[in-house]
N, C-alpha and C. Protein backbone atom coordinates (compact mmCIF):
# COMPACT_ATOMS: atom_id res chain seq x y z
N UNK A 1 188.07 89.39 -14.39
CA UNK A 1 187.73 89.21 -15.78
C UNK A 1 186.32 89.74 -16.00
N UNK A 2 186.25 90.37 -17.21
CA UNK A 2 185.15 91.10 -17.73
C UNK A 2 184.47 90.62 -18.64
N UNK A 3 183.35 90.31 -18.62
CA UNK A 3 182.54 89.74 -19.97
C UNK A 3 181.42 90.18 -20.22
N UNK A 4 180.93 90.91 -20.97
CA UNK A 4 179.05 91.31 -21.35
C UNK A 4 178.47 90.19 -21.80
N UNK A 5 177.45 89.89 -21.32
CA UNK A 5 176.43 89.30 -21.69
C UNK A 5 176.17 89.69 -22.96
N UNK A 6 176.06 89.02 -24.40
CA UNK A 6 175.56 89.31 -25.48
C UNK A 6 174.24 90.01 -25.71
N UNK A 7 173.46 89.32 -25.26
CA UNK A 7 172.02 89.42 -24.89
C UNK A 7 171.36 90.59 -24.01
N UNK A 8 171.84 90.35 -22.98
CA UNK A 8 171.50 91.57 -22.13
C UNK A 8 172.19 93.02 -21.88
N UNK A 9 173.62 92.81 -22.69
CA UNK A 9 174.48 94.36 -22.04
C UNK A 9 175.31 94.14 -20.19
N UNK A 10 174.64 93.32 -20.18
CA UNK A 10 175.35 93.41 -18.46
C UNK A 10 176.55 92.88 -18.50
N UNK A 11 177.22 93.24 -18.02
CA UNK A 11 178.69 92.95 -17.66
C UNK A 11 179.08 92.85 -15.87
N UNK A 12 179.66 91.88 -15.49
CA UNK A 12 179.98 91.68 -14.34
C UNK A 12 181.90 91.90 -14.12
N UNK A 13 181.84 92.70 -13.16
CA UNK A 13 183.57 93.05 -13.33
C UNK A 13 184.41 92.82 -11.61
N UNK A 14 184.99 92.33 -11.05
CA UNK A 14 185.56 92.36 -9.73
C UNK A 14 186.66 93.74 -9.45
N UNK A 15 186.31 94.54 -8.64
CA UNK A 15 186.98 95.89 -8.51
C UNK A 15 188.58 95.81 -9.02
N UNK A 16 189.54 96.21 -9.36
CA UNK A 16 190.68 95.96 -9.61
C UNK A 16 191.80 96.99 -9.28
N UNK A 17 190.59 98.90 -9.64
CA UNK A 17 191.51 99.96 -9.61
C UNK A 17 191.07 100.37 -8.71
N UNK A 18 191.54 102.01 -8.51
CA UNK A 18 190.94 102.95 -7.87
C UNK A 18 189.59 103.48 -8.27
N UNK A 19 189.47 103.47 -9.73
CA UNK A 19 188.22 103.66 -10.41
C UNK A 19 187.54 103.25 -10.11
N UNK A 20 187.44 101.52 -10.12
CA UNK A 20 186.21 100.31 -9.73
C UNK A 20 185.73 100.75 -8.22
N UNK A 21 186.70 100.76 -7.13
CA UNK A 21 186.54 101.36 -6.09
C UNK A 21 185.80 102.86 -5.55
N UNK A 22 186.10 103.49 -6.40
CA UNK A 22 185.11 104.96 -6.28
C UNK A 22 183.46 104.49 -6.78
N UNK A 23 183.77 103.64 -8.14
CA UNK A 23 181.96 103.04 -8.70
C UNK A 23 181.57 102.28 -7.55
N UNK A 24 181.98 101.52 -6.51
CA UNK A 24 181.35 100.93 -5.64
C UNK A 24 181.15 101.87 -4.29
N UNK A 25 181.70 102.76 -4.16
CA UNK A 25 181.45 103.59 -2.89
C UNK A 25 180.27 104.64 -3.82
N UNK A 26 180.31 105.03 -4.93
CA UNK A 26 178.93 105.92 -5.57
C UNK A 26 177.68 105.00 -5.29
N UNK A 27 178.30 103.16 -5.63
CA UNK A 27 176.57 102.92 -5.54
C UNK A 27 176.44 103.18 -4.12
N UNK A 28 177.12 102.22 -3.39
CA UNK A 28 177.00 102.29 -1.92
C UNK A 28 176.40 103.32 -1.63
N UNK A 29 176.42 105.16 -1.95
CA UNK A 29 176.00 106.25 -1.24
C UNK A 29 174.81 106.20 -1.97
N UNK A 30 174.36 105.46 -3.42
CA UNK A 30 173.33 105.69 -3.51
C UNK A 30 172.03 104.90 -2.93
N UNK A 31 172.88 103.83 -2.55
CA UNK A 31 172.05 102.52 -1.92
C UNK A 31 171.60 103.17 -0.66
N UNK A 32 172.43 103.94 0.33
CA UNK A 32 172.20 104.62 1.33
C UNK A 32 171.02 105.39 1.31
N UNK A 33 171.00 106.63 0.27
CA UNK A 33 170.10 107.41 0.29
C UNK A 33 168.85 106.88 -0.33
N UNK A 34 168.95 105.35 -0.96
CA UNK A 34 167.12 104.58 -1.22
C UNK A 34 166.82 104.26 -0.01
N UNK A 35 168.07 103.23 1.00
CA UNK A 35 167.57 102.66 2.50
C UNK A 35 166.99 104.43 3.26
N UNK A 36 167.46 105.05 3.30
CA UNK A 36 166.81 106.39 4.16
C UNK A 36 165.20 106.42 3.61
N UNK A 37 165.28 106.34 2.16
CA UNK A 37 163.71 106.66 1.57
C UNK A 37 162.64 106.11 1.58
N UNK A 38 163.30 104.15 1.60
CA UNK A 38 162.65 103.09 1.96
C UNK A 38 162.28 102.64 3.77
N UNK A 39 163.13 103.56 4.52
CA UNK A 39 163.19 102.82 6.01
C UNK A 39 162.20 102.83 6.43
N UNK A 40 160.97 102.33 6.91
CA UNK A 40 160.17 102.62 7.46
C UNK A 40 160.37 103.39 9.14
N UNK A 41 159.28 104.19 9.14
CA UNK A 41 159.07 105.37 10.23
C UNK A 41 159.04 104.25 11.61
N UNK A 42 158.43 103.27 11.84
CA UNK A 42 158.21 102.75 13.13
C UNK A 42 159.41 101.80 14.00
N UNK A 43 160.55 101.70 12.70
CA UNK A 43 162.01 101.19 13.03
C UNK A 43 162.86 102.16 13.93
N UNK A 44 163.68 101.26 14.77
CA UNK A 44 164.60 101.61 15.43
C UNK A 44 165.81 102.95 14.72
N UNK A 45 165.88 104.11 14.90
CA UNK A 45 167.21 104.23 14.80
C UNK A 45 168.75 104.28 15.34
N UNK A 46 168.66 104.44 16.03
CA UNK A 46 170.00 104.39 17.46
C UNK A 46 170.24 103.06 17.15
N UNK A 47 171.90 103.22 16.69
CA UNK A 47 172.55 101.94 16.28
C UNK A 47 172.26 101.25 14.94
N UNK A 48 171.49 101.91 14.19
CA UNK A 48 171.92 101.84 13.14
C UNK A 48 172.82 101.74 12.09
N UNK A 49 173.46 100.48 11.54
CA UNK A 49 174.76 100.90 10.63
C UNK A 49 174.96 101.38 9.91
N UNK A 50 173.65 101.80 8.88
CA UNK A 50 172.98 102.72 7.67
C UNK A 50 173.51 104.06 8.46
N UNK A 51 173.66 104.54 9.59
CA UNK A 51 174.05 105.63 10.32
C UNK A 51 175.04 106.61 8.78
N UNK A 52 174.78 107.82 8.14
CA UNK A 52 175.60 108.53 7.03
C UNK A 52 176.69 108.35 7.72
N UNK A 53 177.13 108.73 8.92
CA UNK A 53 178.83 108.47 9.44
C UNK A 53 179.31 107.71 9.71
N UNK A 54 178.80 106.27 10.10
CA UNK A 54 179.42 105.33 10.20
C UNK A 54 179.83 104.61 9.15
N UNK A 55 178.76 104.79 7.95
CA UNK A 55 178.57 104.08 6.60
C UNK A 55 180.05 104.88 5.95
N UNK A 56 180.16 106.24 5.92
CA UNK A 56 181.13 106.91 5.27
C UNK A 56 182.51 106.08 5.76
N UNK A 57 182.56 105.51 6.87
CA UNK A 57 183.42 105.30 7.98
C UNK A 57 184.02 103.91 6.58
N UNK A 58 183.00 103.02 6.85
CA UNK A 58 182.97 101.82 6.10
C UNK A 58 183.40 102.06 4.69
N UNK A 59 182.73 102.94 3.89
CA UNK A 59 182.89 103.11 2.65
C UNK A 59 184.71 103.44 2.39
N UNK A 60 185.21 104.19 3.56
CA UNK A 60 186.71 104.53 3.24
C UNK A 60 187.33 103.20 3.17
N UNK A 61 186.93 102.49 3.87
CA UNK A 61 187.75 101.18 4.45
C UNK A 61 187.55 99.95 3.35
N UNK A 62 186.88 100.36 2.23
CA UNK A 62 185.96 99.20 1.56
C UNK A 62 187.34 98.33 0.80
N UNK A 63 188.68 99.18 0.22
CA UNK A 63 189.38 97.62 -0.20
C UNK A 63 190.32 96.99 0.72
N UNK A 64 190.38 97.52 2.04
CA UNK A 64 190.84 96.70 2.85
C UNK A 64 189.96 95.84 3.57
N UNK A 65 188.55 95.48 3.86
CA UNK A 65 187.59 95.25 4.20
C UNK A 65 187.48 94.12 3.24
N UNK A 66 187.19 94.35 2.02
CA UNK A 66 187.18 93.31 1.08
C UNK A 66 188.15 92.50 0.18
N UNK A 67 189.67 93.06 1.01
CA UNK A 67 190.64 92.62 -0.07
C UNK A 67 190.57 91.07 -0.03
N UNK A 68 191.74 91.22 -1.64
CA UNK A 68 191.81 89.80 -2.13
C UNK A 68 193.51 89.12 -1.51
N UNK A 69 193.02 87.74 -1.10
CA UNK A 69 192.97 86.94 -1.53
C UNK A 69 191.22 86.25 -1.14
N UNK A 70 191.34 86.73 0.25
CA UNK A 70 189.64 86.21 0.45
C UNK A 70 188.65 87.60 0.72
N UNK A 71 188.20 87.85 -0.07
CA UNK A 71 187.34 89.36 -0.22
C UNK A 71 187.08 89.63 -1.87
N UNK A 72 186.66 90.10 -2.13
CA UNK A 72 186.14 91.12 -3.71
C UNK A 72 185.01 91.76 -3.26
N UNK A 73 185.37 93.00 -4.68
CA UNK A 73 184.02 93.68 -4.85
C UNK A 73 183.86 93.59 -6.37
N UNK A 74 182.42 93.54 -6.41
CA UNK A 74 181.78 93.30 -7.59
C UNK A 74 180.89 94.02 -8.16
N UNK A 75 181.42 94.49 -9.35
CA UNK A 75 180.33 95.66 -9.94
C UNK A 75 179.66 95.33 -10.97
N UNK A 76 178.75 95.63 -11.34
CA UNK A 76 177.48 95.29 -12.48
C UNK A 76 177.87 97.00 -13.27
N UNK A 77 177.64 96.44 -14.94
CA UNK A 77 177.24 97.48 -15.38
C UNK A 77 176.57 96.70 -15.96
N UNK A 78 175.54 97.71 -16.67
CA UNK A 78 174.60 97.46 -18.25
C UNK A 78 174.75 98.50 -19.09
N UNK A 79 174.89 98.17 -20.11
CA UNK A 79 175.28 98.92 -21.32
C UNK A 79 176.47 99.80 -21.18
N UNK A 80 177.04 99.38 -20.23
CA UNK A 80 178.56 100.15 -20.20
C UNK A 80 178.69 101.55 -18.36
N UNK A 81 176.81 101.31 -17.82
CA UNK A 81 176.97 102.11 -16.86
C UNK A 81 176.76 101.06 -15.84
N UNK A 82 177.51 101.54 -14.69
CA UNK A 82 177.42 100.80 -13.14
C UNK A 82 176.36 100.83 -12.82
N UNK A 83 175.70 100.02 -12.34
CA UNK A 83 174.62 99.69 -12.20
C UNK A 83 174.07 98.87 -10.51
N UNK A 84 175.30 98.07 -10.52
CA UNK A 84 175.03 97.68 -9.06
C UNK A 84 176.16 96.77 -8.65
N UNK A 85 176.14 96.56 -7.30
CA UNK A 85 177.52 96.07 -6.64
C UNK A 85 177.21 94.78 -5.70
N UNK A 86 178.44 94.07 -5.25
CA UNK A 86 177.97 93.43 -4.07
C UNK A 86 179.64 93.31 -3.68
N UNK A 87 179.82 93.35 -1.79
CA UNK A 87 180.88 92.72 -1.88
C UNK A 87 181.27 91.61 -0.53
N UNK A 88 182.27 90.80 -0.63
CA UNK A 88 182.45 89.70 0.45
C UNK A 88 183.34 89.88 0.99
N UNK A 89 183.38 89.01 2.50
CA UNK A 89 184.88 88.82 2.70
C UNK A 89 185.06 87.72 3.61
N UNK A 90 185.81 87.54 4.16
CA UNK A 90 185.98 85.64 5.15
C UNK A 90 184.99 86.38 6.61
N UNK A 91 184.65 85.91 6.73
CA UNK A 91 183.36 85.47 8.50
C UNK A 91 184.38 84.70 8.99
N UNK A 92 184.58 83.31 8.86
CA UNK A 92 185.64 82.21 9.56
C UNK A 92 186.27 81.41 8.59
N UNK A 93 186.92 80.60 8.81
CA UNK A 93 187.63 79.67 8.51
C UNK A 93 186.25 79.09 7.50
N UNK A 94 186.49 79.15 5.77
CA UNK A 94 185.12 78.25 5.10
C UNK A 94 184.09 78.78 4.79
N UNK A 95 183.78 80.25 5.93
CA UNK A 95 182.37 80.61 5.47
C UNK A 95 183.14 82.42 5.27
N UNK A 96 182.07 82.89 4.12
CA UNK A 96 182.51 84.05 3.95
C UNK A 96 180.84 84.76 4.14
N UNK A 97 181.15 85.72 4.07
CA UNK A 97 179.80 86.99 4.60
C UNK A 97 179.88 87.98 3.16
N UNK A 98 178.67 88.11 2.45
CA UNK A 98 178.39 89.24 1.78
C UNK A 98 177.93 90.13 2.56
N UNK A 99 178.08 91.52 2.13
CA UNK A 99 177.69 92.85 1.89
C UNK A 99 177.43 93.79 0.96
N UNK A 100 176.27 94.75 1.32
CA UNK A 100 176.09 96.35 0.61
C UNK A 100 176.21 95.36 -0.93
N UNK A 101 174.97 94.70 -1.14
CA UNK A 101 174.07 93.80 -2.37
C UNK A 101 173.18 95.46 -2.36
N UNK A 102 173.43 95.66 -3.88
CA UNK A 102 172.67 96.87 -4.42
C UNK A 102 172.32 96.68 -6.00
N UNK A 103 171.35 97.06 -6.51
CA UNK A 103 171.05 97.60 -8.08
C UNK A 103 170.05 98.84 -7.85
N UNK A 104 171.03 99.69 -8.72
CA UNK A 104 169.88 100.80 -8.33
C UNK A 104 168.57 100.79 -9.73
N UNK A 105 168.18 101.97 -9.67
CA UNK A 105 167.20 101.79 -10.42
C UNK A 105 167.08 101.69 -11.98
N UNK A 106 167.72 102.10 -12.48
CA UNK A 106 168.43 102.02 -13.73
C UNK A 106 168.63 100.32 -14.14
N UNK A 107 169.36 99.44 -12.83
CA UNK A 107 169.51 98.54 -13.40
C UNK A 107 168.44 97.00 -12.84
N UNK A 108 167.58 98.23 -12.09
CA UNK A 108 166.37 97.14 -11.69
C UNK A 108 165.99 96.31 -12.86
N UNK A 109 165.49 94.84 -12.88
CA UNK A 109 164.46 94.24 -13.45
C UNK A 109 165.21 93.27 -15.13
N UNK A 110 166.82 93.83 -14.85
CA UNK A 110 167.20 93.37 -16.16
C UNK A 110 168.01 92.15 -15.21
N UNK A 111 167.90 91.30 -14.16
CA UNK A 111 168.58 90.19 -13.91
C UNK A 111 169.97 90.40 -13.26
N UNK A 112 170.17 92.08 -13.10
CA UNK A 112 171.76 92.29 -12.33
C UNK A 112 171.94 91.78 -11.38
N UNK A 113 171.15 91.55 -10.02
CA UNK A 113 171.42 91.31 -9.02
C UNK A 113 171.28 89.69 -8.52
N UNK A 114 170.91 89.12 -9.30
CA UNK A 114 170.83 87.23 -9.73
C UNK A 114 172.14 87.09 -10.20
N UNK A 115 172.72 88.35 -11.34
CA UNK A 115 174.13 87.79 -12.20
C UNK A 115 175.09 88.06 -11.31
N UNK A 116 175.13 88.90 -10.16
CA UNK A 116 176.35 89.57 -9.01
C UNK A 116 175.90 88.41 -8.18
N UNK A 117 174.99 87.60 -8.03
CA UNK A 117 175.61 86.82 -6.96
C UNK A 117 175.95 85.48 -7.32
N UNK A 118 175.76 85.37 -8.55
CA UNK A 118 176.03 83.85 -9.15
C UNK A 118 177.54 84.29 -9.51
N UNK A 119 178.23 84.89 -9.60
CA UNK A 119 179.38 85.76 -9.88
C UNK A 119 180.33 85.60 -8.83
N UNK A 120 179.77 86.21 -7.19
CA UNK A 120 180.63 86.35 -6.79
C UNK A 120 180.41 84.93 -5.67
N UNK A 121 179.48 83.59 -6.39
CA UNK A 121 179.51 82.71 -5.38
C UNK A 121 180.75 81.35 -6.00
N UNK A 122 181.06 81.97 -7.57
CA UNK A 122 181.67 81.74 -8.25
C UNK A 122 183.00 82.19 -7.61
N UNK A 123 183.35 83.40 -7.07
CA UNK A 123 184.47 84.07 -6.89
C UNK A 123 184.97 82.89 -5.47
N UNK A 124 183.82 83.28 -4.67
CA UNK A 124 184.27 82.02 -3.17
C UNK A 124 184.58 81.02 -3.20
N UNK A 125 184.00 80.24 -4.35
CA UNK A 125 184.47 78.67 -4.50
C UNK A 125 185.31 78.95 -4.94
N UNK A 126 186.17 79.89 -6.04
CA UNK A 126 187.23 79.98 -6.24
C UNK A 126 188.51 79.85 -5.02
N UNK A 127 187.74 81.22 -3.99
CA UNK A 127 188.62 81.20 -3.02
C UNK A 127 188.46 80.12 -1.54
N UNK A 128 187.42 79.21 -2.09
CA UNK A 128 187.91 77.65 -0.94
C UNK A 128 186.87 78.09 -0.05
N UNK A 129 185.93 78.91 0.02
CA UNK A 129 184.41 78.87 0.95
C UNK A 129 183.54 77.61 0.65
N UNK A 130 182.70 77.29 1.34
CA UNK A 130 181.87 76.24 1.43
C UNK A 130 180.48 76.68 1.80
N UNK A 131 180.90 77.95 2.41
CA UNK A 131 179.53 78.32 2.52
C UNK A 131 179.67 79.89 2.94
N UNK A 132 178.26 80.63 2.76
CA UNK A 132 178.36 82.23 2.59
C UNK A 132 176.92 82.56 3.25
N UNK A 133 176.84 83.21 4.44
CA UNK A 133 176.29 84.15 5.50
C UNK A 133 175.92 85.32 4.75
N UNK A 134 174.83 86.36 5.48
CA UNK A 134 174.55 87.43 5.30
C UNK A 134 173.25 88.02 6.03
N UNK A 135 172.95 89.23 5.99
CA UNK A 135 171.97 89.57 6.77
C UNK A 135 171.68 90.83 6.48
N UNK A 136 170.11 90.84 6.59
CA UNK A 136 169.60 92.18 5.59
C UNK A 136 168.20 92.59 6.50
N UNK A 137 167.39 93.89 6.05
CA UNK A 137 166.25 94.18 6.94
C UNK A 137 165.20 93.40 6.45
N UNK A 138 164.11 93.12 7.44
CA UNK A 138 163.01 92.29 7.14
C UNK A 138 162.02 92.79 5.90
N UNK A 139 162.61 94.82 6.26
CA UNK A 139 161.64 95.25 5.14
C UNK A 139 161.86 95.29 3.96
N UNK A 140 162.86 94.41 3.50
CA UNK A 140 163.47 94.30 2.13
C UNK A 140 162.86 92.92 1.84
N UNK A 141 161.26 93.43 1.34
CA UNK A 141 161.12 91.30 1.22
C UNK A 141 161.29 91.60 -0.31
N UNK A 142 161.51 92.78 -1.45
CA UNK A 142 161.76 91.85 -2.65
C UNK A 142 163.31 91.15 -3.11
N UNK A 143 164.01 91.35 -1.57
CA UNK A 143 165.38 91.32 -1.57
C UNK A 143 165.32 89.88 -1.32
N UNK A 144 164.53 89.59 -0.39
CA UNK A 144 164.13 87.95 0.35
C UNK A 144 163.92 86.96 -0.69
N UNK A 145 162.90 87.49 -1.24
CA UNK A 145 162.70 86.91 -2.36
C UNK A 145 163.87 85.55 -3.34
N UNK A 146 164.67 87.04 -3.74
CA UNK A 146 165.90 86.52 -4.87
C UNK A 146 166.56 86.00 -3.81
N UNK A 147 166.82 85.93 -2.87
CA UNK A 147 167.60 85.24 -2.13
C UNK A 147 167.40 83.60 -1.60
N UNK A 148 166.12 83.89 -1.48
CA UNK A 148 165.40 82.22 -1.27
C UNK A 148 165.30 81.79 -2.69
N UNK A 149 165.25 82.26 -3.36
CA UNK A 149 165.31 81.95 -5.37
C UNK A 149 167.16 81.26 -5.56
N UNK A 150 167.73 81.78 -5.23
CA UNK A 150 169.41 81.37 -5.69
C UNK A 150 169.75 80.23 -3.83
N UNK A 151 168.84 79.79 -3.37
CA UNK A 151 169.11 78.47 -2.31
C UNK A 151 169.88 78.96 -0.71
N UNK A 152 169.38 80.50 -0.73
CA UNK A 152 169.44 80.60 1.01
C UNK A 152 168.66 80.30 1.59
N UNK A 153 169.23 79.86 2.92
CA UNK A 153 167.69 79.88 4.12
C UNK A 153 168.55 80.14 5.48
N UNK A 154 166.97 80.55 5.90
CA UNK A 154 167.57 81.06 7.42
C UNK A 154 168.16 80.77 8.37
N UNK A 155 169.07 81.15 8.87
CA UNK A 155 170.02 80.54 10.40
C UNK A 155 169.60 81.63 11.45
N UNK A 156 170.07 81.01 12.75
CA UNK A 156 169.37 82.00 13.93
C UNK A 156 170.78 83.08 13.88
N UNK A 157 170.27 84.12 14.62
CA UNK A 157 170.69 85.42 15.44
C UNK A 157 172.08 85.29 15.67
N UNK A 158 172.90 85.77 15.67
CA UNK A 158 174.38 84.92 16.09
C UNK A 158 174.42 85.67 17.58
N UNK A 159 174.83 85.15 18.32
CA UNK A 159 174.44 85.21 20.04
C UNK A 159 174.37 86.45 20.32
N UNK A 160 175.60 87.19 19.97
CA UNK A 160 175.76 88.65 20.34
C UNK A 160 175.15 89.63 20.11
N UNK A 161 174.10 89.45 18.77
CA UNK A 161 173.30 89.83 17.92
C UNK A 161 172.63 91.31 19.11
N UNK A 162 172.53 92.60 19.06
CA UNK A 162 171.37 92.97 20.18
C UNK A 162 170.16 92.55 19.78
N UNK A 163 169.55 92.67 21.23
CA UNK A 163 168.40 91.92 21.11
C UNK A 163 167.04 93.25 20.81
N UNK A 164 167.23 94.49 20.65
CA UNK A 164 166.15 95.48 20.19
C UNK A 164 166.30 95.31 18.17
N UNK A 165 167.16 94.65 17.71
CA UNK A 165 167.30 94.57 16.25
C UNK A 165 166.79 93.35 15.86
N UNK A 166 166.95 92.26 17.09
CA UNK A 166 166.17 90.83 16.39
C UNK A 166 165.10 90.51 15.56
N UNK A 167 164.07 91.70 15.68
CA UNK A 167 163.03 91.64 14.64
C UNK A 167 162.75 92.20 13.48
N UNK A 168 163.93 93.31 13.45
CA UNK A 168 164.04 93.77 11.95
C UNK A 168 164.95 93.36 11.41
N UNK A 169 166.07 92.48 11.63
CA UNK A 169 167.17 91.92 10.81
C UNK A 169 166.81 89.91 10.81
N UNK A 170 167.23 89.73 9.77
CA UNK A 170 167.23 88.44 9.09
C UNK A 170 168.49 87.66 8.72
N UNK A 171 168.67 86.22 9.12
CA UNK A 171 170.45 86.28 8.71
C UNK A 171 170.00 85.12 7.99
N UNK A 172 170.98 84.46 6.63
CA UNK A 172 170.39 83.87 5.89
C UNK A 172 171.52 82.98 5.59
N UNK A 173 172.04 81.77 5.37
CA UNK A 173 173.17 81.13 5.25
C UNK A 173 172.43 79.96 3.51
N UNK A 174 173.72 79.94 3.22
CA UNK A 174 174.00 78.89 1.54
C UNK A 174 175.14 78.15 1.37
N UNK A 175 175.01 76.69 1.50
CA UNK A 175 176.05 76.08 1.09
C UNK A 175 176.72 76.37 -0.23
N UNK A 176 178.15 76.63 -0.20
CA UNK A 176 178.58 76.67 -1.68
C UNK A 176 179.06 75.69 -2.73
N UNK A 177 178.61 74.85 -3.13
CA UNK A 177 178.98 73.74 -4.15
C UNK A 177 179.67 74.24 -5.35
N UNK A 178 180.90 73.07 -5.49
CA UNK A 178 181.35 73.55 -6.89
C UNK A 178 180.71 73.09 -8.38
N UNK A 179 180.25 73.66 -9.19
CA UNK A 179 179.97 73.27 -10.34
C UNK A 179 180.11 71.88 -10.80
């Protein structure tokens, strides 16, 4: 279901076609080519998942990866253009894992990426989560930010984690309450 915000133009939509699906693999490649612009020089690359071929790898796979009954993808427009995405899918039994959380620049600063996750934490309680995982680079602190703003906080490394990435990745866990 689709609704604009009166006020702001934003509209929040859950992928449905092939269409919605191509708008979330465009942001995705564009989210890619900001992480290349933003990465800092003194980071690891080898093993990287940002890797252009592995990411392409992912991007093919994105509505089986996220299908529904426990998965969505979620697109932001404003004023009628895509603007930014996020999408989930089950981790275990209760807890689900977001991914590839983007607004590009266009839809920086108007509240998109606060309305995609109040959206799709809406979508999980729908689908019977209790709680929702995720994990992002350290050098994304205005990402940290909104995230400690909407009631994440940090959980450790999950065991397998390698241990040359432990200091540039962050994993962040949120209970999900129903309304």
């Amino acid at each position: 279901m689709e609704k604009e915000h009166q006020l702001t133009g934003i509209s929040i939509r859950m992928a449905s076609c092939d269409g919605d699906i191509e708008e979330a693999r465009t942001l995705c490649r564009q989210w890619l080519d900001w992480h290349w612009k933003a990465y800092p020089a003194d980071w690891p690359t080898k093993g990287n998942p940002m890797d252009p071929e592995i990411f392409e790898t992912i991007l093919e796979d994105l509505p089986k990866l996220h299908s529904r009954p426990r998965g969505g993808i979620f697109i932001a427009a404003l004023k009628g253009q895509p603007v930014g995405c996020v999408m989930y899918s089950e981790a275990s039994a209760g807890i689900s894992e977001f991914n590839r959380m983007f607004v590009n620049e266009d839809g920086r600063g108007h509240g998109v990426g606060r309305r995609l996750l109040d959206r799709m934490f809406e979508q999980m309680i729908e689908d019977g989560y209790q709680k929702v995982i995720f994990s992002s680079a350290t050098f994304l602190t205005h990402a940290r930010s909104m995230y400690e703003a909407v009631g994440f906080v940090d959980m450790p490394h999950p065991e397998a984690f390698p241990d040359e990435w432990r200091n540039y990745v962050y994993f962040m866990e949120r209970a999900l309450l129903p309304r």
